[in-house]
Protein backbone atom coordinates (compact mmCIF):
# COMPACT_ATOMS: atom_id res chain seq x y z
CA UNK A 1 93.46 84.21 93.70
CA UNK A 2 93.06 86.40 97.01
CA UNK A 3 93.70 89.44 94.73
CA UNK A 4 91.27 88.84 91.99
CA UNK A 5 87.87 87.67 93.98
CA UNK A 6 86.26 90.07 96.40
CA UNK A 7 83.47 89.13 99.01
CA UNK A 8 82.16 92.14 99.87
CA UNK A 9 79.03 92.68 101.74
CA UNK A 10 77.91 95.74 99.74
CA UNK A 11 78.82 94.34 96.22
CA UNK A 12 76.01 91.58 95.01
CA UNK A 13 75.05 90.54 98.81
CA UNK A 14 78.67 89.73 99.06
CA UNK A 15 78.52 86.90 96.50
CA UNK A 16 82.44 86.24 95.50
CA UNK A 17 83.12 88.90 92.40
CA UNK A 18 85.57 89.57 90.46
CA UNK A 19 87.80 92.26 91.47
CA UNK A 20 86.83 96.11 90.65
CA UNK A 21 83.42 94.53 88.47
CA UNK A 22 80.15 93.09 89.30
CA UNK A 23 80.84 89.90 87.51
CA UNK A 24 80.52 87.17 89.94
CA UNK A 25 82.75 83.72 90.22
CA UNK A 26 79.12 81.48 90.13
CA UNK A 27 78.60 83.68 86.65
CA UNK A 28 82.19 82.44 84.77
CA UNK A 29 81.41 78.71 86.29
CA UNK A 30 77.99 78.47 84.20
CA UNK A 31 79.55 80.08 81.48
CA UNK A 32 82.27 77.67 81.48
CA UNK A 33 79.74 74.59 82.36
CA UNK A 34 77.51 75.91 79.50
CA UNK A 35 80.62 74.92 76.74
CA UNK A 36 81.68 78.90 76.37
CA UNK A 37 85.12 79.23 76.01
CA UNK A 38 87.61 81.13 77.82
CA UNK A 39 88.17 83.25 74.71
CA UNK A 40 84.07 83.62 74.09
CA UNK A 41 84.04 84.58 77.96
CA UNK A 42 86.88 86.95 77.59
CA UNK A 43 84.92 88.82 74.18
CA UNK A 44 81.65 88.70 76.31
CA UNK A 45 83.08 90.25 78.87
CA UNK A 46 85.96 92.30 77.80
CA UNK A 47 87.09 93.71 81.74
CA UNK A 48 87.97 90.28 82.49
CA UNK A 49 91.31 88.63 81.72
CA UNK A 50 92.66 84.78 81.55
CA UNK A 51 93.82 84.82 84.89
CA UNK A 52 90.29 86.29 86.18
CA UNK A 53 88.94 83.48 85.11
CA UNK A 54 91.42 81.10 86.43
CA UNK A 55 91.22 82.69 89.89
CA UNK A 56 87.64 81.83 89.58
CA UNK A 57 88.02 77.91 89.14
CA UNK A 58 90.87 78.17 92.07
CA UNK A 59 88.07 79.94 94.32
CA UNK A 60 85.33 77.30 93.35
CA UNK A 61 87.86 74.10 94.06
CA UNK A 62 89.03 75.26 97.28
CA UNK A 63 85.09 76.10 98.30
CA UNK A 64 84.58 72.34 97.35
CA UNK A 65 87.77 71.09 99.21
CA UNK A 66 86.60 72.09 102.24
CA UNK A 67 82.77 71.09 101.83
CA UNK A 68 81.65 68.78 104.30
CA UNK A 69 79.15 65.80 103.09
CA UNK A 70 76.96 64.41 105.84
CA UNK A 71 76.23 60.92 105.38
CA UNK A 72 72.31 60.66 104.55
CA UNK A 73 69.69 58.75 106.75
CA UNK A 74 68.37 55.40 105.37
């Protein structure tokens, strides 16, 4: 994963991106979330590749592992 999503201050606000594009991880999510398939997001976006988009869902679960949830007030 580490060498397929950038964070990089200058590229997008330093939103997480796929390496050497401007195609951001939050992008691939929706387009997955939406009911596009990897193959439909692969022909959309032709400088991607599986494991781009792969390295993406990695990068989203391990942002959610670590999440912490503060219990709301009644």
């Amino acid at each position: 994963m580490e060498e397929r999503i950038v964070v990089d201050p200058r590229v997008l606000r330093g939103k997480a991106v796929i390496k050497g594009t401007r195609i951001p991880v939050y992008l691939i999510l929706e387009l997955l979330a939406a009911g596009m398939s990897v193959e439909d997001i692969l022909k959309e976006y032709p400088e991607l590749k599986e494991e781009d988009i792969r390295a993406a869902l990695e990068y989203a679960s391990k942002l959610l592992k670590s999440e912490v949830v503060l219990p709301l007030e009644a």
